[in-house]
Protein backbone atom coordinates (compact mmCIF):
# COMPACT_ATOMS: atom_id res chain seq x y z
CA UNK A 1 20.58 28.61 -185.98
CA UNK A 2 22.35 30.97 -188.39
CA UNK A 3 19.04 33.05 -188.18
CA UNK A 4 16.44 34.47 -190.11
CA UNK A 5 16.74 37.95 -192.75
CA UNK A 6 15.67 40.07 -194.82
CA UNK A 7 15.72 43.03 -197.52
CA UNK A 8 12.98 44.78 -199.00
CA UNK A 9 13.53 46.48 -202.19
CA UNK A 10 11.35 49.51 -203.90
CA UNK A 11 11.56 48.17 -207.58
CA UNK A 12 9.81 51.53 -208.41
CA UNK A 13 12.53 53.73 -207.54
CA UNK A 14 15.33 51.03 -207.81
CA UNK A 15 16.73 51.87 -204.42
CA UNK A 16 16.20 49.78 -200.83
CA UNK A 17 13.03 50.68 -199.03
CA UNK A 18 14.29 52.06 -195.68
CA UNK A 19 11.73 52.34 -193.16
CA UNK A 20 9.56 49.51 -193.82
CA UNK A 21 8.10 47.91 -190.13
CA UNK A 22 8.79 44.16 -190.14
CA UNK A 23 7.13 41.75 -187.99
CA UNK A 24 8.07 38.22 -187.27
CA UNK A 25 6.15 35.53 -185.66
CA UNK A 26 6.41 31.72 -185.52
CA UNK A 27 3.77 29.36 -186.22
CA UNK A 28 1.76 27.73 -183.16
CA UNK A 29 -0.63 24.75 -182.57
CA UNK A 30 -4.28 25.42 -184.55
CA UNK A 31 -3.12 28.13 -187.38
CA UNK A 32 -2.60 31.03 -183.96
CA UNK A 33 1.22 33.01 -184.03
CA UNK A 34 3.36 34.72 -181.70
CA UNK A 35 5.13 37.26 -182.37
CA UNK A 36 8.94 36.96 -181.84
CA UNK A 37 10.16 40.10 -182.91
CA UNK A 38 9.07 43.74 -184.52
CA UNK A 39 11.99 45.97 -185.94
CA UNK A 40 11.98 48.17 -189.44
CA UNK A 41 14.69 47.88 -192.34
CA UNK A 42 17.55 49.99 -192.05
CA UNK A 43 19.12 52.29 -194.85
CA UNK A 44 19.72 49.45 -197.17
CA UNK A 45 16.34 48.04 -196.75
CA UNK A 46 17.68 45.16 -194.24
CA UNK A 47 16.51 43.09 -190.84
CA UNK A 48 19.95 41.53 -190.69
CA UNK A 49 19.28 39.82 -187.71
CA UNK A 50 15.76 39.78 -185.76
CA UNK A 51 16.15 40.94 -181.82
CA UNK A 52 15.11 38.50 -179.70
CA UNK A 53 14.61 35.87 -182.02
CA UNK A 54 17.67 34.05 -180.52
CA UNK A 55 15.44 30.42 -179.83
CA UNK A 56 14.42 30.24 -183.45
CA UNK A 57 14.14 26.73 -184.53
CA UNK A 58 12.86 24.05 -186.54
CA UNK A 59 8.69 25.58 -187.27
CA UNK A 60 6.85 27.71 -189.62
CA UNK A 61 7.42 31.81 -189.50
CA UNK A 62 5.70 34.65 -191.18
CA UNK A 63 7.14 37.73 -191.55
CA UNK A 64 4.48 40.63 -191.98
CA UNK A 65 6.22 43.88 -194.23
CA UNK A 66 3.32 47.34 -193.36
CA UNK A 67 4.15 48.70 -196.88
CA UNK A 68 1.07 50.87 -196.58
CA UNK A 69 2.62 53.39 -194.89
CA UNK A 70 6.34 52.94 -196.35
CA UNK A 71 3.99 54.06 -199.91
CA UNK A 72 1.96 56.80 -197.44
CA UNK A 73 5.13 58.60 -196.15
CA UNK A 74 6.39 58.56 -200.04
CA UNK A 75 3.02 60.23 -201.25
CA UNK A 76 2.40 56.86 -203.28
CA UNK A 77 -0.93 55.21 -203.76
CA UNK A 78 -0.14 51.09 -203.23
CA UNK A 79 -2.52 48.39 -203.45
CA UNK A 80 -1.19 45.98 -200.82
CA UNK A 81 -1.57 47.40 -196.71
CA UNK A 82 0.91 44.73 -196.19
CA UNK A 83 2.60 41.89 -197.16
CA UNK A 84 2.70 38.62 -195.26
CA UNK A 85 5.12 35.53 -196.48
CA UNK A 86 5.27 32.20 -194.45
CA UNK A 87 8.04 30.13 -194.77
CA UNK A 88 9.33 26.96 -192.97
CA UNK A 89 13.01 26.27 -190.99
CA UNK A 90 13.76 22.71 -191.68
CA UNK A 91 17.30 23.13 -190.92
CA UNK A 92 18.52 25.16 -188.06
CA UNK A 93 22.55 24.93 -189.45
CA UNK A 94 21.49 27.24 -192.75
CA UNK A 95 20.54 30.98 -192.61
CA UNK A 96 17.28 31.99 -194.14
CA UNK A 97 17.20 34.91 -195.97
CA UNK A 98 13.79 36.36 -197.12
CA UNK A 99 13.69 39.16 -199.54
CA UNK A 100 10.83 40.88 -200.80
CA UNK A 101 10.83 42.70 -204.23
CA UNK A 102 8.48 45.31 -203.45
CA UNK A 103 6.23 47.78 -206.38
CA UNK A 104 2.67 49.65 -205.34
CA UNK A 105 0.95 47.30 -207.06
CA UNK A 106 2.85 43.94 -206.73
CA UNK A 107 5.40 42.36 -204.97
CA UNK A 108 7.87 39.10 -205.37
CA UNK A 109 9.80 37.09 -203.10
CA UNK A 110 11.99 34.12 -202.81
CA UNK A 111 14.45 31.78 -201.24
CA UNK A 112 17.67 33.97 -201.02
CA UNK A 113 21.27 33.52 -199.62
């Protein structure tokens, strides 16, 4: 698999939110996830590559942003404690990219490259 990723951007101050803890889990039998991997964005607001996520496959992931305290450290009242997005891998050849367009009161997401 070419791997999962993702970059969070702080549409309020137009810049990448650096800092932001990132969780990723894959989907199990009866709704329940485990968690495959916890890391924070780096200075560009990126997970390039999730440690220890190496036996990703085929399934259905969620990836769990804590923007409540990315906001707190920043003195900025936000709406959202966090923000989850699941997602499906149907094809283990293609890379899936996640990003999350991020404001205090809103966020946006899609499909990426």
């Amino acid at each position: 698999m070419n791997g999962i990723s993702t970059h969070v951007l702080d549409l309020s101050r137009g810049v990448p939110a650096a800092g932001v803890e990132v969780t990723l889990e894959r989907a199990g039998s009866a709704g329940t996830f485990t968690r495959v991997a916890r890391t924070t964005t780096d200075a560009e607001g990126r997970v390039r590559s999730f440690e220890g996520a190496a036996d990703q496959s085929i399934g259905r992931y969620r990836l769990t942003f804590r923007v409540d305290s990315y906001f707190a450290s920043r003195g900025v009242e936000s709406f959202f404690p966090e923000v989850q997005i699941l997602f499906e891998v149907k094809n283990t050849e293609r890379s899936h990219h996640v990003p999350l367009l991020l404001s205090p009161f809103g966020y946006s997401t899609y499909r990426g490259s």
